[in-house]
C-alpha atoms as a PDB file:
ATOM      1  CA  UNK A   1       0.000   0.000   0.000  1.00  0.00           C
ATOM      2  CA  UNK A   2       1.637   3.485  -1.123  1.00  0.00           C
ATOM      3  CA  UNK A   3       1.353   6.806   0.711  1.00  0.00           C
ATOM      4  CA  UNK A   4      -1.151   8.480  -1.406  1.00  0.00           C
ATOM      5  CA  UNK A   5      -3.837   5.601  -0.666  1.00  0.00           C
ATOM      6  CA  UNK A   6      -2.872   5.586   3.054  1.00  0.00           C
ATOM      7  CA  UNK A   7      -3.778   9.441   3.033  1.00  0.00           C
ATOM      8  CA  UNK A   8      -6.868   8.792   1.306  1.00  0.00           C
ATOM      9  CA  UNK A   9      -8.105   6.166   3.033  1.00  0.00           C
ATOM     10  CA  UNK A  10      -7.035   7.152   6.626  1.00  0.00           C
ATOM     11  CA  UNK A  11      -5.137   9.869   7.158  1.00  0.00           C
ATOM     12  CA  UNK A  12      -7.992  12.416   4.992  1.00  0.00           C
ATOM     13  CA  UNK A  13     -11.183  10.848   7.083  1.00  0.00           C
ATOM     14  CA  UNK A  14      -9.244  11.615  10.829  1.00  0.00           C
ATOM     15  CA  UNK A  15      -8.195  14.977   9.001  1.00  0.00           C
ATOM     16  CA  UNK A  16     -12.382  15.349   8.954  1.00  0.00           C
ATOM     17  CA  UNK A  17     -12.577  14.640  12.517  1.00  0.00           C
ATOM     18  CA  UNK A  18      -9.702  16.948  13.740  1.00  0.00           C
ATOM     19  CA  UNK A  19      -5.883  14.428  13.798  1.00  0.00           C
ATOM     20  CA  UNK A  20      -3.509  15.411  11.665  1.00  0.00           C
ATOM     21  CA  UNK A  21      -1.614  12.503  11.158  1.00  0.00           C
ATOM     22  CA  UNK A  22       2.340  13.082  11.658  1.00  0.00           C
ATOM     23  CA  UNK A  23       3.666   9.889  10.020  1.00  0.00           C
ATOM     24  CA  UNK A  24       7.001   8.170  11.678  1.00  0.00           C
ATOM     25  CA  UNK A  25       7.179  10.042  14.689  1.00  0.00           C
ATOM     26  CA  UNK A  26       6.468   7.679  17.491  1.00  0.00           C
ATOM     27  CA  UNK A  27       8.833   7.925  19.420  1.00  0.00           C
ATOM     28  CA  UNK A  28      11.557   5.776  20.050  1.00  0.00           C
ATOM     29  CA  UNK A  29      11.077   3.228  23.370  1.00  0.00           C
ATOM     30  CA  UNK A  30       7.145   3.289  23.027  1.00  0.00           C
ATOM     31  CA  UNK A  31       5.590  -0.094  24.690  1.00  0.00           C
ATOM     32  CA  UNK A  32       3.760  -1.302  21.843  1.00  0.00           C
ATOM     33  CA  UNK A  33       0.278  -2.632  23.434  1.00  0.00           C
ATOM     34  CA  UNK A  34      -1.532  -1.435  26.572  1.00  0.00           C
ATOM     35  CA  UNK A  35      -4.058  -4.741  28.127  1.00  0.00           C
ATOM     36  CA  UNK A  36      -4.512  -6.863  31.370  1.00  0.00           C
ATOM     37  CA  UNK A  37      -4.485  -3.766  33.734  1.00  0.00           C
ATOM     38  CA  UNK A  38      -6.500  -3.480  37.039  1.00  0.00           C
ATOM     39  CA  UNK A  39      -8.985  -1.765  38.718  1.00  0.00           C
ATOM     40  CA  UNK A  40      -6.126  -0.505  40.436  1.00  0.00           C
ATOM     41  CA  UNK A  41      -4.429   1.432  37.343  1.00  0.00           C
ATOM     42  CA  UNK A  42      -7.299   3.412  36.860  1.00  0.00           C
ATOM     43  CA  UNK A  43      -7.048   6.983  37.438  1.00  0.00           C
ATOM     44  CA  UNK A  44     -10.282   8.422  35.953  1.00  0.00           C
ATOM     45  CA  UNK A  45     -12.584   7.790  33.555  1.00  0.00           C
ATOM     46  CA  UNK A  46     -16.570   8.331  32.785  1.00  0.00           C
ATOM     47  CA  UNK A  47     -19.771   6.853  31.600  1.00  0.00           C
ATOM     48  CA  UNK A  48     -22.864   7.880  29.240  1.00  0.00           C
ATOM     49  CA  UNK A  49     -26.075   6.015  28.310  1.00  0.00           C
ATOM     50  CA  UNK A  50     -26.893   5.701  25.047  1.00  0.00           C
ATOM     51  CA  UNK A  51     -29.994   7.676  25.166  1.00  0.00           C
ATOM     52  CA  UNK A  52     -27.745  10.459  26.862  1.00  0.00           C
ATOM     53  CA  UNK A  53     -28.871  13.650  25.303  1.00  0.00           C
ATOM     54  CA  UNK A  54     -26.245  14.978  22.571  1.00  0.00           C
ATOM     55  CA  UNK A  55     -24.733  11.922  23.275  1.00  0.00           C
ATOM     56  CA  UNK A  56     -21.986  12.767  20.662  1.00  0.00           C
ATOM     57  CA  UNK A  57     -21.158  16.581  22.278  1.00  0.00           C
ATOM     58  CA  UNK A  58     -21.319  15.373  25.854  1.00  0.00           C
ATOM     59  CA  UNK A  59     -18.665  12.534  24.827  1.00  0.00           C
ATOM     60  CA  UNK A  60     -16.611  14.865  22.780  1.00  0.00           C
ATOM     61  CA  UNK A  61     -16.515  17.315  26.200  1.00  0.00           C
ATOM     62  CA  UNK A  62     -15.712  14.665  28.502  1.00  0.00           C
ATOM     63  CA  UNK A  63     -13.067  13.438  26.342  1.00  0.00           C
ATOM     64  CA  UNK A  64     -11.352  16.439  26.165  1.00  0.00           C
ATOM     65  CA  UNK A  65     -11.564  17.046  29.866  1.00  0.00           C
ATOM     66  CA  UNK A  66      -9.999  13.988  30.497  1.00  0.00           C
ATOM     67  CA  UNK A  67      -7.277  14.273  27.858  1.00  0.00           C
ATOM     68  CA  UNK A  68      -6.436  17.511  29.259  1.00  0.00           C
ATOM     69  CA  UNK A  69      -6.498  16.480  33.355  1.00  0.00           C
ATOM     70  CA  UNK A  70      -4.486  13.164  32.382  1.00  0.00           C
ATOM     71  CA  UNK A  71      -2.154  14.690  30.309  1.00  0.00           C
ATOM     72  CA  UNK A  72      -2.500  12.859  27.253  1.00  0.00           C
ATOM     73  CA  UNK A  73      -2.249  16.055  24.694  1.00  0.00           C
ATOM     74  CA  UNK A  74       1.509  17.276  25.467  1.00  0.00           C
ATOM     75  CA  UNK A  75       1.885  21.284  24.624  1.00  0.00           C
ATOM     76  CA  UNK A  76       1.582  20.712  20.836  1.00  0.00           C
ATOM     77  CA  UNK A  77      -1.586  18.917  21.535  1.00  0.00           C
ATOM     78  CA  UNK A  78      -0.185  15.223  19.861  1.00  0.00           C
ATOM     79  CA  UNK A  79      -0.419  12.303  21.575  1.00  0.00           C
ATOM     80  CA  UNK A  80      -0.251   8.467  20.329  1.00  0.00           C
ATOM     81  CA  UNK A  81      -3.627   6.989  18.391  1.00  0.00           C
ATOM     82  CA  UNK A  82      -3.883   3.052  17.605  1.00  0.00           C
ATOM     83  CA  UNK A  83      -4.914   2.029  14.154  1.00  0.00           C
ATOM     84  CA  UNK A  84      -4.628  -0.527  12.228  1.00  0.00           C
ATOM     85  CA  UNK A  85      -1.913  -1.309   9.636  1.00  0.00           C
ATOM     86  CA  UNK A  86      -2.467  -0.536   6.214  1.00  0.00           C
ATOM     87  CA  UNK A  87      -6.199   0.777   4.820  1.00  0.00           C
ATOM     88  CA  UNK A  88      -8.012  -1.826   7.612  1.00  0.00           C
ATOM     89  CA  UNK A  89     -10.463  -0.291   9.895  1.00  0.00           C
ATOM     90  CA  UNK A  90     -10.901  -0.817  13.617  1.00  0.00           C
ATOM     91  CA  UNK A  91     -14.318  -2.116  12.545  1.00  0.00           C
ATOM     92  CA  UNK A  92     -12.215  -4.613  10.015  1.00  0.00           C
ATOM     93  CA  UNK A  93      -9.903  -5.301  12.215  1.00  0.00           C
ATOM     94  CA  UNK A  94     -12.444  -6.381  15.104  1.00  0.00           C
ATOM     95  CA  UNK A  95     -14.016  -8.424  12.501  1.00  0.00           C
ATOM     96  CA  UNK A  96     -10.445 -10.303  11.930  1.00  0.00           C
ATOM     97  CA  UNK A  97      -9.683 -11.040  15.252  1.00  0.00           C
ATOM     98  CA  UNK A  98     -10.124 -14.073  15.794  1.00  0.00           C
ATOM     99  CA  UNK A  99      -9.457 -14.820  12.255  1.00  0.00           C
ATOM    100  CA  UNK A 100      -5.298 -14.756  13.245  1.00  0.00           C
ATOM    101  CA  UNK A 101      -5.251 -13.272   9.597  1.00  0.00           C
ATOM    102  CA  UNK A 102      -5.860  -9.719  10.665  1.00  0.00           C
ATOM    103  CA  UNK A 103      -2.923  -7.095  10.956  1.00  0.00           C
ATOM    104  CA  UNK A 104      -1.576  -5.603  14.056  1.00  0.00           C
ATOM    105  CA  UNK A 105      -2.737  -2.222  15.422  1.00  0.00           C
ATOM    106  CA  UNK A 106       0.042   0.086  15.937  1.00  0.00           C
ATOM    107  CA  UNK A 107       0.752   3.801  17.583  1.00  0.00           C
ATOM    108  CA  UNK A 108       0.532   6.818  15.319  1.00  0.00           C
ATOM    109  CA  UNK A 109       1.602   9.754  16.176  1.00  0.00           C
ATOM    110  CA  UNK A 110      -1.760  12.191  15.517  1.00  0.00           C
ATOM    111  CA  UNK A 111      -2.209  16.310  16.538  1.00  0.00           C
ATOM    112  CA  UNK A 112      -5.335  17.338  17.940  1.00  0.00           C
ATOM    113  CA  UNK A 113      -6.352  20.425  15.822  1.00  0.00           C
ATOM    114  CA  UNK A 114      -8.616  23.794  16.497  1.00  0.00           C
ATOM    115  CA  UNK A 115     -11.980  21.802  15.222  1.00  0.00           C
ATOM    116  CA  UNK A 116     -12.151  18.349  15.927  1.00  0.00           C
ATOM    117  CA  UNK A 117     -15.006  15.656  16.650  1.00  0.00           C
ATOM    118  CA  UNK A 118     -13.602  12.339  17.730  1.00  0.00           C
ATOM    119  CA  UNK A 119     -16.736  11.019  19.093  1.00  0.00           C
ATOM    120  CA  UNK A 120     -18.665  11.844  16.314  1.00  0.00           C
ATOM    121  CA  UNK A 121     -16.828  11.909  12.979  1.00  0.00           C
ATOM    122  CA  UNK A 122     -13.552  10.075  14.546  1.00  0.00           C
ATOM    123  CA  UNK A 123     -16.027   6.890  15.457  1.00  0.00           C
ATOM    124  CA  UNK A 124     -18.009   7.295  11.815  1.00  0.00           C
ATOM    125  CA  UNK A 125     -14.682   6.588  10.282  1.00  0.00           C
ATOM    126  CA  UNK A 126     -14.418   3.685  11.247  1.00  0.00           C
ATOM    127  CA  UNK A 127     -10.662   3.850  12.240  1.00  0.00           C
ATOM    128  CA  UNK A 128     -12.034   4.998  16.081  1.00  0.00           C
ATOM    129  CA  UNK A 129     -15.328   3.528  16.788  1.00  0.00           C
ATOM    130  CA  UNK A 130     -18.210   1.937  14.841  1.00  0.00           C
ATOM    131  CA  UNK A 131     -20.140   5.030  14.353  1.00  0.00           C
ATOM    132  CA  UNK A 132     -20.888   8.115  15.728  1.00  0.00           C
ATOM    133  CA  UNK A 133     -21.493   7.822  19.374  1.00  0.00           C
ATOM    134  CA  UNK A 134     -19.735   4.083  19.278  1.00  0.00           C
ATOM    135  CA  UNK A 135     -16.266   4.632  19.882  1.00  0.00           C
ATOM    136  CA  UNK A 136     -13.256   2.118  19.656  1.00  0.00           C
ATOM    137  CA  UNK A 137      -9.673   3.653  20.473  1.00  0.00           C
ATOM    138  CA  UNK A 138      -6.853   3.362  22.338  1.00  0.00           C
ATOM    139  CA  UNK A 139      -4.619   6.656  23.051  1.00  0.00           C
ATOM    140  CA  UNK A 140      -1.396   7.177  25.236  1.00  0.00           C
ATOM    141  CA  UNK A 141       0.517  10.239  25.929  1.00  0.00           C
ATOM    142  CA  UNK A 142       3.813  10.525  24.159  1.00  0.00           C
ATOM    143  CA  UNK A 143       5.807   9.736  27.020  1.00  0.00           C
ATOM    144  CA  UNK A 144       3.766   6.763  27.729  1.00  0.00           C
ATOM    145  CA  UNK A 145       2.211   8.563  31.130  1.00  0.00           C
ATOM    146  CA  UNK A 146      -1.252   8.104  30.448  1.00  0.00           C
ATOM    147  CA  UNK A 147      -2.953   5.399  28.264  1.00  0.00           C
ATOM    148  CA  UNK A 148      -6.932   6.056  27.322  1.00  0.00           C
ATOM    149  CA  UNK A 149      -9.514   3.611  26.369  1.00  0.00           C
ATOM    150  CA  UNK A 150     -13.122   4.030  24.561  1.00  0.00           C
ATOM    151  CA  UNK A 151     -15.514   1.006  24.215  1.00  0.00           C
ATOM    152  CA  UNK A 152     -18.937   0.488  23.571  1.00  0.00           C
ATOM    153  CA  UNK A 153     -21.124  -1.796  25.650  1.00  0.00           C
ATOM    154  CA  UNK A 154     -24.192  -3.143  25.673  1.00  0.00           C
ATOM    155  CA  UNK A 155     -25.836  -0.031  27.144  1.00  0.00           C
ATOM    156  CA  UNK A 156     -23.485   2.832  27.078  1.00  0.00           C
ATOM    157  CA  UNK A 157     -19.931   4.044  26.393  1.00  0.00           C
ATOM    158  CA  UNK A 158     -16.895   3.383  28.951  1.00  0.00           C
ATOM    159  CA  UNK A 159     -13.958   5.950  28.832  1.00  0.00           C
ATOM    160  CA  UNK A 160     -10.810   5.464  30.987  1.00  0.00           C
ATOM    161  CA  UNK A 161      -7.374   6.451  31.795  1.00  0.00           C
ATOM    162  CA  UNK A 162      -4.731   4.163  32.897  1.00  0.00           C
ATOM    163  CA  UNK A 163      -2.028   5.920  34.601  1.00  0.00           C
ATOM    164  CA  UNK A 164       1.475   4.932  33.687  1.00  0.00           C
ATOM    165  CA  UNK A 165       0.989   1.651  32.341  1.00  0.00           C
ATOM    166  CA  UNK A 166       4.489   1.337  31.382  1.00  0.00           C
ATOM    167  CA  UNK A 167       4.654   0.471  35.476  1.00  0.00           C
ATOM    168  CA  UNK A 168       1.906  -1.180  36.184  1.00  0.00           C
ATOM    169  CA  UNK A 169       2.770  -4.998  37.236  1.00  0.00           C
ATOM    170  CA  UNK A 170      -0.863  -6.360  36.031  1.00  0.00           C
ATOM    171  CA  UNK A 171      -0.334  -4.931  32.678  1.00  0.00           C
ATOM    172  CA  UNK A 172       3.541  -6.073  32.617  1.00  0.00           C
ATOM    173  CA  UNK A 173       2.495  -9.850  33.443  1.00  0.00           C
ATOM    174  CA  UNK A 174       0.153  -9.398  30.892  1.00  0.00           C
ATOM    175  CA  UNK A 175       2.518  -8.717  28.330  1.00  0.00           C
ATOM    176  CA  UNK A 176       4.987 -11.268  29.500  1.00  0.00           C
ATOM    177  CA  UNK A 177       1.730 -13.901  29.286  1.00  0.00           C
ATOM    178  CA  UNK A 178       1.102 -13.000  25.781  1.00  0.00           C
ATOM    179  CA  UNK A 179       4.798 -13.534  25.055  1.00  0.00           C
ATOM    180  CA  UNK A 180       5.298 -16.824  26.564  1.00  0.00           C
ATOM    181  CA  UNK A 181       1.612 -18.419  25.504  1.00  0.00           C
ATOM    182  CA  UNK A 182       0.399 -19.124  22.414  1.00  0.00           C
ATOM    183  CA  UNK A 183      -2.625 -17.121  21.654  1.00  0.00           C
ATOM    184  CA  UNK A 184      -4.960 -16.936  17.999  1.00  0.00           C
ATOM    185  CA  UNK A 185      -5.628 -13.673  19.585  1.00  0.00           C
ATOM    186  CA  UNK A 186      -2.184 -11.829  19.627  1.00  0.00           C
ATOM    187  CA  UNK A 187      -0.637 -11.182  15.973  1.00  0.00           C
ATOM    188  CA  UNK A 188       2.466 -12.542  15.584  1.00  0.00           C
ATOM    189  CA  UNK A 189       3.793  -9.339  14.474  1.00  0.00           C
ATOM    190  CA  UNK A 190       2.825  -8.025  17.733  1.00  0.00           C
ATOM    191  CA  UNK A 191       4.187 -10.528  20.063  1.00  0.00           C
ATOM    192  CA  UNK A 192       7.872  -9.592  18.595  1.00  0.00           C
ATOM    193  CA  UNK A 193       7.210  -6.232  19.186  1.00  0.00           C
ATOM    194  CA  UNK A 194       5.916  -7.221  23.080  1.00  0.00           C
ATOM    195  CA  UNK A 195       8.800  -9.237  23.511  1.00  0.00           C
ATOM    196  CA  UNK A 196      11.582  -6.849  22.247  1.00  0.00           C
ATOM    197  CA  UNK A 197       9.796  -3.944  24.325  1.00  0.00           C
ATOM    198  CA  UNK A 198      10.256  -5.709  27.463  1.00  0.00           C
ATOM    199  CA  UNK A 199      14.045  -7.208  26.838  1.00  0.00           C
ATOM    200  CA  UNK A 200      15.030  -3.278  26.300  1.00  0.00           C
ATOM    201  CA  UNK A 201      13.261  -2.556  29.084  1.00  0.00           C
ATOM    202  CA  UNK A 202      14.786  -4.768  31.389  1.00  0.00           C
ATOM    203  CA  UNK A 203      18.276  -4.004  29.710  1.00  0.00           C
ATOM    204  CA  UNK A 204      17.595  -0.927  30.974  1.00  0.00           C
ATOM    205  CA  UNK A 205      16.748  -1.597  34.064  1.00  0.00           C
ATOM    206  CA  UNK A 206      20.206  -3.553  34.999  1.00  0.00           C
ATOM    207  CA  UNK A 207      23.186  -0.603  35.961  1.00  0.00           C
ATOM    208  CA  UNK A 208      26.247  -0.396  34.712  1.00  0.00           C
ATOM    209  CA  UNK A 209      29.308  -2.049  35.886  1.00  0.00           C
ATOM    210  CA  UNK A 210      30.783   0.541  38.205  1.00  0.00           C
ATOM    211  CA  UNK A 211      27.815   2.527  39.012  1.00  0.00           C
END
């Protein structure tokens, strides 16, 4: 897939709901999948109905709220998005799962801009939700503080923020489960990245002779 079909397929319709896409910029030492974490991790997060009134706006507020108290936009307003690879959307790619065909999400590096509607045109795209008022994302801060979750249920919508999951032990067992196990769930593409995440981060972890 070439550049020009990548912007027309995904990078023009989050354009529409307010991400600029900057491509190849994630930056270096990002843990590649955020799962498995605890009541415990959670630092925030909210709830609406689906018959909430202007369900849409009163996502879109809360959203930005919480991006803003959690620290998920840095000053520049960018932050990490997950899509999937290639032209697949997150409704595709849900689709796949259990298929073992499907490819891996990944982080992309995105810029919230003056107009944006992620609840409502983000989720219609497909490539954050199911539609409008159903969103499907996962976001995390640059610097990995802060990772942010939006599902639909059987009722409503769940939002959350998981504070520093790069530390959090339920999440890092997680990771070392998916690793170690075979799962049809986990894309094999993924699991490499999982386990060369956590070798360089326990690399880094050991000090250097004479310290």
């Amino acid at each position: 897939m070439g550049t020009q079909e990548r912007y027309r397929k995904v990078y023009r319709p989050l354009w529409r709901a307010g991400l600029e896409v900057i491509p190849n910029a994630v930056p270096d030492g990002t843990m590649p999948f955020v799962g498995g974490y605890g009541a415990e991790d959670v630092v925030a997060g909210f709830s609406h109905p689906y018959e909430t009134p202007r369900l849409v706006e009163r996502l879109n507020a809360d959203w930005y709220d919480l991006a803003v108290s959690s620290g998920l936009l840095d000053h520049r307003r960018e932050f990490l998005v997950r899509l999937p690879q290639g032209t697949r959307t997150h409704q595709a790619a849900q689709e796949y799962l259990h298929s073992g065909n499907d490819a891996p999400m990944v982080w992309t590096r995105v810029r919230l801009l003056k107009r944006w509607d992620i609840m409502g045109r983000g989720a219609a795209s497909a490539f954050l939700g199911v539609h409008a008022g159903h969103p499907g994302f996962g976001m995390m801060a640059l610097d990995s503080s802060v990772y942010v979750r939006a599902s639909t249920g059987e009722i409503g919508v769940d939002v959350l923020a998981v504070g520093h999951p790069d530390r959090s032990e339920s999440i890092l067992r997680n990771m070392e489960r998916l690793v170690l196990h075979d799962s049809p769930y986990v894309h094999r593409e993924l699991k490499e990245r999982i386990a060369v995440w956590l070798a360089g981060r326990a690399g880094s972890a050991v000090s250097p002779p004479g310290s």
